[in-house]
C-alpha atoms as a PDB file:
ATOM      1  CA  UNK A   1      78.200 182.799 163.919  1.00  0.00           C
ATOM      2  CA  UNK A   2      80.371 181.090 166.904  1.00  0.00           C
ATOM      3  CA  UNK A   3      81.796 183.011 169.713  1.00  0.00           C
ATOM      4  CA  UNK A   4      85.178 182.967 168.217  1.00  0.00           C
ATOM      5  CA  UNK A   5      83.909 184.261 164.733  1.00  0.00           C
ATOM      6  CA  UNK A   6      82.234 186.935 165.942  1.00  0.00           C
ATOM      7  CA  UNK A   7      85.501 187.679 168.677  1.00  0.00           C
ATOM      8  CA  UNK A   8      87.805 187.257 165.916  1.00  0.00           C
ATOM      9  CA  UNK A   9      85.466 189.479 163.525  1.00  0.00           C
ATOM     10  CA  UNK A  10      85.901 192.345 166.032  1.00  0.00           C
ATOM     11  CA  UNK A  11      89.304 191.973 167.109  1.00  0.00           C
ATOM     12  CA  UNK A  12      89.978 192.376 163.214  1.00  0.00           C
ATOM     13  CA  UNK A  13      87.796 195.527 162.849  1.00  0.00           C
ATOM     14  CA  UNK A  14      89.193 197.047 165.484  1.00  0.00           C
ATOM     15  CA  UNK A  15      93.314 196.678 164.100  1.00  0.00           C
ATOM     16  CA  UNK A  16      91.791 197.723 160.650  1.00  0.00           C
ATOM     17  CA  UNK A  17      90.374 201.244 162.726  1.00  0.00           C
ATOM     18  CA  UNK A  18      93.949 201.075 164.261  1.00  0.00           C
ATOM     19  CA  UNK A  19      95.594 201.188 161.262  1.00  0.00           C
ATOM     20  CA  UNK A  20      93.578 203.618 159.340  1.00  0.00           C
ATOM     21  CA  UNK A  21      93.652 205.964 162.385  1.00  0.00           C
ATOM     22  CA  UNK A  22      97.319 205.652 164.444  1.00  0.00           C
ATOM     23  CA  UNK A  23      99.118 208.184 162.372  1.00  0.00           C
ATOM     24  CA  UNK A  24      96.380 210.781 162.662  1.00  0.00           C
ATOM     25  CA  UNK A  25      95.919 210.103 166.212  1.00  0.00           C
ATOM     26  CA  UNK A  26      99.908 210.187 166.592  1.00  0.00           C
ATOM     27  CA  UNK A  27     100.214 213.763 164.784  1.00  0.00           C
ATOM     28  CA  UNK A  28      96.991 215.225 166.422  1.00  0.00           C
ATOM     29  CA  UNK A  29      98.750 214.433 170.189  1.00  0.00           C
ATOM     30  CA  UNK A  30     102.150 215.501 168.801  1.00  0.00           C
ATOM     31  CA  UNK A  31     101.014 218.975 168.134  1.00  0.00           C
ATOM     32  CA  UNK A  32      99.288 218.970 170.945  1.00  0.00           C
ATOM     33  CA  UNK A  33     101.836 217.939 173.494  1.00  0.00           C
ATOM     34  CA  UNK A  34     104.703 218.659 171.453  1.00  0.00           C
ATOM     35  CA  UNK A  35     106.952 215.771 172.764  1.00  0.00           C
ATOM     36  CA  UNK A  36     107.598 213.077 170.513  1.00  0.00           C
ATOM     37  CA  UNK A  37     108.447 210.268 173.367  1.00  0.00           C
ATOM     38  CA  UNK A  38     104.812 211.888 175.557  1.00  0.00           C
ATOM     39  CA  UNK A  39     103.283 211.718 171.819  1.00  0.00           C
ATOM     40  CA  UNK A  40     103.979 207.752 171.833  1.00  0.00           C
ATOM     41  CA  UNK A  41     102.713 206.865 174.916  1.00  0.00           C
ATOM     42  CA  UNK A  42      99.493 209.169 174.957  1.00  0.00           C
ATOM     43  CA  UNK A  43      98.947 207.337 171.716  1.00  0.00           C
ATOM     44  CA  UNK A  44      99.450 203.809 172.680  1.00  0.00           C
ATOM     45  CA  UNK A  45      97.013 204.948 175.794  1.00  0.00           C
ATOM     46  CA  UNK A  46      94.511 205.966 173.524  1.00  0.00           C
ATOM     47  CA  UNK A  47      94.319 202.652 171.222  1.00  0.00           C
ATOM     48  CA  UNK A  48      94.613 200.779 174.508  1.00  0.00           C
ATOM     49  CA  UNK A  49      91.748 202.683 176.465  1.00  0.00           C
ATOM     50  CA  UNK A  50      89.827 202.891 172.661  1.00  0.00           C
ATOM     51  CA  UNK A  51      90.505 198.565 172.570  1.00  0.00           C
ATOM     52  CA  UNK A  52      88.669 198.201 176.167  1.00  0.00           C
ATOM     53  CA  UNK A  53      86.026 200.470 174.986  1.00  0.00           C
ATOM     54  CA  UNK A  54      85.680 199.288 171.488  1.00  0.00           C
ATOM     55  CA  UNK A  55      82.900 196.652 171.700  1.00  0.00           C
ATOM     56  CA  UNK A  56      80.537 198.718 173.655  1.00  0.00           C
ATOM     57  CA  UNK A  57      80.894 201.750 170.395  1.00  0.00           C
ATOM     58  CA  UNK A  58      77.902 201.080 168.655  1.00  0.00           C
ATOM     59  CA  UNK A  59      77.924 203.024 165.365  1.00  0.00           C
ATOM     60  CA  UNK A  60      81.466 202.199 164.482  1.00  0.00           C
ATOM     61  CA  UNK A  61      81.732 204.877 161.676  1.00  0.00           C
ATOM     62  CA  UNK A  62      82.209 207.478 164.599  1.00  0.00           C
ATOM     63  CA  UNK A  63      85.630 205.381 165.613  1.00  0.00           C
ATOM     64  CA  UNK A  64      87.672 208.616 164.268  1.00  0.00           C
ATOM     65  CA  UNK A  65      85.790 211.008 166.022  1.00  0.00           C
ATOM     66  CA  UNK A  66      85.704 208.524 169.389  1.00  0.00           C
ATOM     67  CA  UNK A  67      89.156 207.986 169.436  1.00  0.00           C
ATOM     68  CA  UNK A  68      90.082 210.941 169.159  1.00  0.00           C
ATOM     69  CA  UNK A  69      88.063 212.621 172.286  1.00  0.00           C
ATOM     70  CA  UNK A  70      89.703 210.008 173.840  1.00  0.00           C
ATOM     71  CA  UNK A  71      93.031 211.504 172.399  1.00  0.00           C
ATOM     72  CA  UNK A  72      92.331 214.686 173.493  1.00  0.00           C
ATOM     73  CA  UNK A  73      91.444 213.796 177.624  1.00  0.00           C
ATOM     74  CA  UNK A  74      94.668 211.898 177.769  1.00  0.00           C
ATOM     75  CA  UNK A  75      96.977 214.423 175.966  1.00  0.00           C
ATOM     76  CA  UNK A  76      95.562 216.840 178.636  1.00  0.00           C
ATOM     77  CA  UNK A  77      95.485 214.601 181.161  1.00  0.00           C
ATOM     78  CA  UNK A  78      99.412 213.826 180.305  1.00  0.00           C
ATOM     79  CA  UNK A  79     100.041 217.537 180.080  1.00  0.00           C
ATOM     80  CA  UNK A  80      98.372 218.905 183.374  1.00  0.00           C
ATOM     81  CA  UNK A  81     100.201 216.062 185.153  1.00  0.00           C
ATOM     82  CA  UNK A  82     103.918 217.091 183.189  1.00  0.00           C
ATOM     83  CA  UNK A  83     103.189 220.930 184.174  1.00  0.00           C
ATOM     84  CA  UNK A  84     102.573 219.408 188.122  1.00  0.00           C
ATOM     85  CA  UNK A  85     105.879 217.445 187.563  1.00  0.00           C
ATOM     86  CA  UNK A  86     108.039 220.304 186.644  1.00  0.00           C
ATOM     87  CA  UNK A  87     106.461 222.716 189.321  1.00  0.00           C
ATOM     88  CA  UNK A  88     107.377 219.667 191.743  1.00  0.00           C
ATOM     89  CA  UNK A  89     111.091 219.457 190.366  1.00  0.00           C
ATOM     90  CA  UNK A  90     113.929 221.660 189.002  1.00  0.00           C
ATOM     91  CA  UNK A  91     115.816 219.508 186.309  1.00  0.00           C
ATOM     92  CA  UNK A  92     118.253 220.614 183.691  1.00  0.00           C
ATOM     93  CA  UNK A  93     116.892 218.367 181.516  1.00  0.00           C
ATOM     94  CA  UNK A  94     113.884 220.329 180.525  1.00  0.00           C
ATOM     95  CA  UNK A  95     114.374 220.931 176.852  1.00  0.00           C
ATOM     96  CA  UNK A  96     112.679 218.280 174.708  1.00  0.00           C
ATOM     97  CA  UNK A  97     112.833 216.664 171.521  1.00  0.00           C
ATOM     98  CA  UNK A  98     110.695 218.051 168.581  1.00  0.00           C
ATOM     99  CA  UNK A  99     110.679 214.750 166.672  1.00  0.00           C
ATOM    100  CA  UNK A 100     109.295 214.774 162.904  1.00  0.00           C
ATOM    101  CA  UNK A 101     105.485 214.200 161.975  1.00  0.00           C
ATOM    102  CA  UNK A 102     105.073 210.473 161.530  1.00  0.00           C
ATOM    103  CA  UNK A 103     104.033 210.875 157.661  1.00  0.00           C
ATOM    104  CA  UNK A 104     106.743 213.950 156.728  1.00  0.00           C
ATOM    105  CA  UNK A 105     109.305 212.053 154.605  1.00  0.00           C
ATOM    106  CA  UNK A 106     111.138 214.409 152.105  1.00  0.00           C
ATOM    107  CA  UNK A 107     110.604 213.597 148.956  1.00  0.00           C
ATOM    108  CA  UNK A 108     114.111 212.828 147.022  1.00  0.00           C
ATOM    109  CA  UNK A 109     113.245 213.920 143.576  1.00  0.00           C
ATOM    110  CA  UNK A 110     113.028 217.542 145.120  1.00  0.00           C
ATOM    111  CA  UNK A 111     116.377 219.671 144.915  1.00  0.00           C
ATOM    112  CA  UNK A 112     118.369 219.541 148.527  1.00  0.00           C
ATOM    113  CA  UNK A 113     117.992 223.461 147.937  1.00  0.00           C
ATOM    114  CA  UNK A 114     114.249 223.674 147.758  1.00  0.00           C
ATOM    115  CA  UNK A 115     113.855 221.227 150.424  1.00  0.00           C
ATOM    116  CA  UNK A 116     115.857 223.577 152.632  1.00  0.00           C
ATOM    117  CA  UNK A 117     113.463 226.543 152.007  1.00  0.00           C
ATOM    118  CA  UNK A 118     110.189 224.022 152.306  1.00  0.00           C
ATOM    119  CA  UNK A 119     111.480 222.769 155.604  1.00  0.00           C
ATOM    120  CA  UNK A 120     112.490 226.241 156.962  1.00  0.00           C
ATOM    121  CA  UNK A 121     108.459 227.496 156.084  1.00  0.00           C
ATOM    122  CA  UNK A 122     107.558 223.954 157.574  1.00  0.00           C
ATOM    123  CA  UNK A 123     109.570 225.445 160.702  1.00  0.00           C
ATOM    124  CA  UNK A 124     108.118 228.628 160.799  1.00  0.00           C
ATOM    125  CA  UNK A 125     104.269 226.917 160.782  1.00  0.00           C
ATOM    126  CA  UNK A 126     104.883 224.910 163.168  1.00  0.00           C
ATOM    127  CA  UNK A 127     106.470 227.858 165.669  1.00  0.00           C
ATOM    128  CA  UNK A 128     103.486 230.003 164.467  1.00  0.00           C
ATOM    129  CA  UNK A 129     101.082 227.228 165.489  1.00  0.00           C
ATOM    130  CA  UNK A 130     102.548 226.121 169.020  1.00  0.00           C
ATOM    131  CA  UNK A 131     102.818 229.639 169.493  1.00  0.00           C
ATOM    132  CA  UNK A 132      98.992 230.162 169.441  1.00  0.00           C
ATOM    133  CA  UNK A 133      96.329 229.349 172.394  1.00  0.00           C
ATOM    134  CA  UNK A 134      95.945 225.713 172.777  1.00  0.00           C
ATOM    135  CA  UNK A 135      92.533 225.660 171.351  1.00  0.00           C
ATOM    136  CA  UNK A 136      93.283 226.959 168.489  1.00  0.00           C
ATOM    137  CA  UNK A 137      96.202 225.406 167.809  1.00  0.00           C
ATOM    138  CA  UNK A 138      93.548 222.226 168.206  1.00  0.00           C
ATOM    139  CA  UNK A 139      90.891 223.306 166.484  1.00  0.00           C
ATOM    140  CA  UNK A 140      93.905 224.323 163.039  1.00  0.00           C
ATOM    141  CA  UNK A 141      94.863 220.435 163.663  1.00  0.00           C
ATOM    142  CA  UNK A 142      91.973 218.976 163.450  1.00  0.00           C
ATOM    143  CA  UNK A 143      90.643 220.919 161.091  1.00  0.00           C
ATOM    144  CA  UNK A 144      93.919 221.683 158.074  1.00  0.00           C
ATOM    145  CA  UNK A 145      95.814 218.266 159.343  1.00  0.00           C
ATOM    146  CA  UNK A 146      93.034 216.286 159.755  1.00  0.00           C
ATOM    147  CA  UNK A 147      89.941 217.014 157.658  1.00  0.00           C
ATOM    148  CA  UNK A 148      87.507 216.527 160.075  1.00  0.00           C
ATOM    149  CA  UNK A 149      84.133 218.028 159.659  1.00  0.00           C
ATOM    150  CA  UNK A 150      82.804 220.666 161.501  1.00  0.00           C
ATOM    151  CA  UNK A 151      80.220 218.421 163.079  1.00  0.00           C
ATOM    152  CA  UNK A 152      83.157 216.230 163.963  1.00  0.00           C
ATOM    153  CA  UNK A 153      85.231 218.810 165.528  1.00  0.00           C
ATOM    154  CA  UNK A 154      82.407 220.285 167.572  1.00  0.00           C
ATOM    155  CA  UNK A 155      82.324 216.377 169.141  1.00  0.00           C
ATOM    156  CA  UNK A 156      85.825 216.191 169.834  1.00  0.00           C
ATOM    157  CA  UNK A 157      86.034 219.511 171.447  1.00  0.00           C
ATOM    158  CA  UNK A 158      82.917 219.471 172.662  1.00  0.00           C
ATOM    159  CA  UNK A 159      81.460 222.824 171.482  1.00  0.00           C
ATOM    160  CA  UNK A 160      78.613 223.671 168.938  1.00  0.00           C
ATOM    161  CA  UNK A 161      79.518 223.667 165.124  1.00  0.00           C
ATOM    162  CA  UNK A 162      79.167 227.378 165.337  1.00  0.00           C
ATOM    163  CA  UNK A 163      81.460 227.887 168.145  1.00  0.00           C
ATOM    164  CA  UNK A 164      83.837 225.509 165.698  1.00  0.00           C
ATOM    165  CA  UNK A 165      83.090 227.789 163.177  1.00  0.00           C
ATOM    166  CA  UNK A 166      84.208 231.194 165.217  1.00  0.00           C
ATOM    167  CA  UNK A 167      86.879 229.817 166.657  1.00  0.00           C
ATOM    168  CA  UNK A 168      88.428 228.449 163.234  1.00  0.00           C
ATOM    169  CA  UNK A 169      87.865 231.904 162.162  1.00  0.00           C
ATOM    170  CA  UNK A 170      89.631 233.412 165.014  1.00  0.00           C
ATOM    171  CA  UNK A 171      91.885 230.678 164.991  1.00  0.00           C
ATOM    172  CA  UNK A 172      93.101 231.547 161.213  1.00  0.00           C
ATOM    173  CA  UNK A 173      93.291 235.333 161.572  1.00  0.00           C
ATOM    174  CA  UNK A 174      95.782 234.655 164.321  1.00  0.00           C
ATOM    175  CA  UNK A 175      97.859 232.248 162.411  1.00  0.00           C
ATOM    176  CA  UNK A 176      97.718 234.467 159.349  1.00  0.00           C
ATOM    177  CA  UNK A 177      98.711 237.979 161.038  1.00  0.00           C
ATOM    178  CA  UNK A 178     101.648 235.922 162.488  1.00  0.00           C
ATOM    179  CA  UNK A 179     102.762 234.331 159.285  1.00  0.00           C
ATOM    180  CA  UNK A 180     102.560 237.682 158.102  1.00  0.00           C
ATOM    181  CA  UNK A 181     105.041 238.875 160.530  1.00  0.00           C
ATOM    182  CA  UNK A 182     107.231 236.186 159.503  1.00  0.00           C
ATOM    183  CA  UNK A 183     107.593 237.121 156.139  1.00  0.00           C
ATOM    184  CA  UNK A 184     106.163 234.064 155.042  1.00  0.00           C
ATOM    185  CA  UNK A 185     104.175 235.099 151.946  1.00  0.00           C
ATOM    186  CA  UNK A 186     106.459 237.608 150.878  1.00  0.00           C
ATOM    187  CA  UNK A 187     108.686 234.808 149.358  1.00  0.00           C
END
């Protein structure tokens, strides 16, 4: 195989990873930062800093989990250098936008009216879960939004699966006791 083959052969791997992965990546930053605008940029960082990176990954089945540490260090990064920016200045423009999920597109067969009560529970989830500790407001995303494995979650956080497994615990008791105060099941 030439030089260009082989080039071309991972240049095209690496948009097919892209693909399969950029709304996952997007959503797991979102929640994270909770800035849509910080969201895009964090996540065009990460595909750029996962593109530099991407010929040196040698088992490329662990792209997900890979990219997504990467996710992770630059959503922090981006946050611990946002909370030095507004120590730094005073601006009435503090208030962001809470843009929509990538993939949450309501579904027009469904009744305006039950849309309106599935978007106000979608609401009261989403306050729930930026309302909890960051890590396990994490370790909910990756694990209910993004199906990744135990083993997979203790690589991206980098903790043992049975600290994953505790904190998940912990992590859904919290969210549940607050839904609870919501009223959320009682519908």
């Amino acid at each position: 195989m030439s030089l260009n083959n082989k080039s071309r052969n991972v240049n095209e791997t690496f948009e097919r990873f892209v693909i399969d992965n950029y709304k996952h990546v997007f959503n797991y930053i979102h929640m994270l930062v909770k800035d849509y605008e910080i969201s895009k940029d964090v996540t065009q960082d990460t595909f750029l800093r996962a593109c530099a990176g991407f010929k040196r990954l040698r088992k490329k089945e662990k792209f997900t989990v890979w990219v997504m540490k990467i996710a992770r260090n630059l959503a922090f990064n981006r946050l611990k250098k946002e909370r030095r920016r507004q120590r730094t200045f005073i601006s009435l423009f503090t208030k962001r936008y809470n843009g929509e999920l990538v993939d949450v597109i309501p579904d027009p067969a469904v009744p305006l009216e039950q849309r309106a009560g599935i978007n106000e529970e979608k609401n009261v989830v989403r306050r729930v879960l930026y309302d909890l500790p960051s890590r396990m407001r994490e370790i909910l995303i990756l694990k209910e939004w993004e199906s990744l494995s135990y083993q997979q979650i203790g690589a991206v956080m980098k903790i043992s699966r049975k600290a994953v497994k505790s904190l998940l615990h912990r992590a859904r008791e919290a969210a549940r006791k607050r839904l609870e105060k919501e009223d959320i099941f009682k519908k």
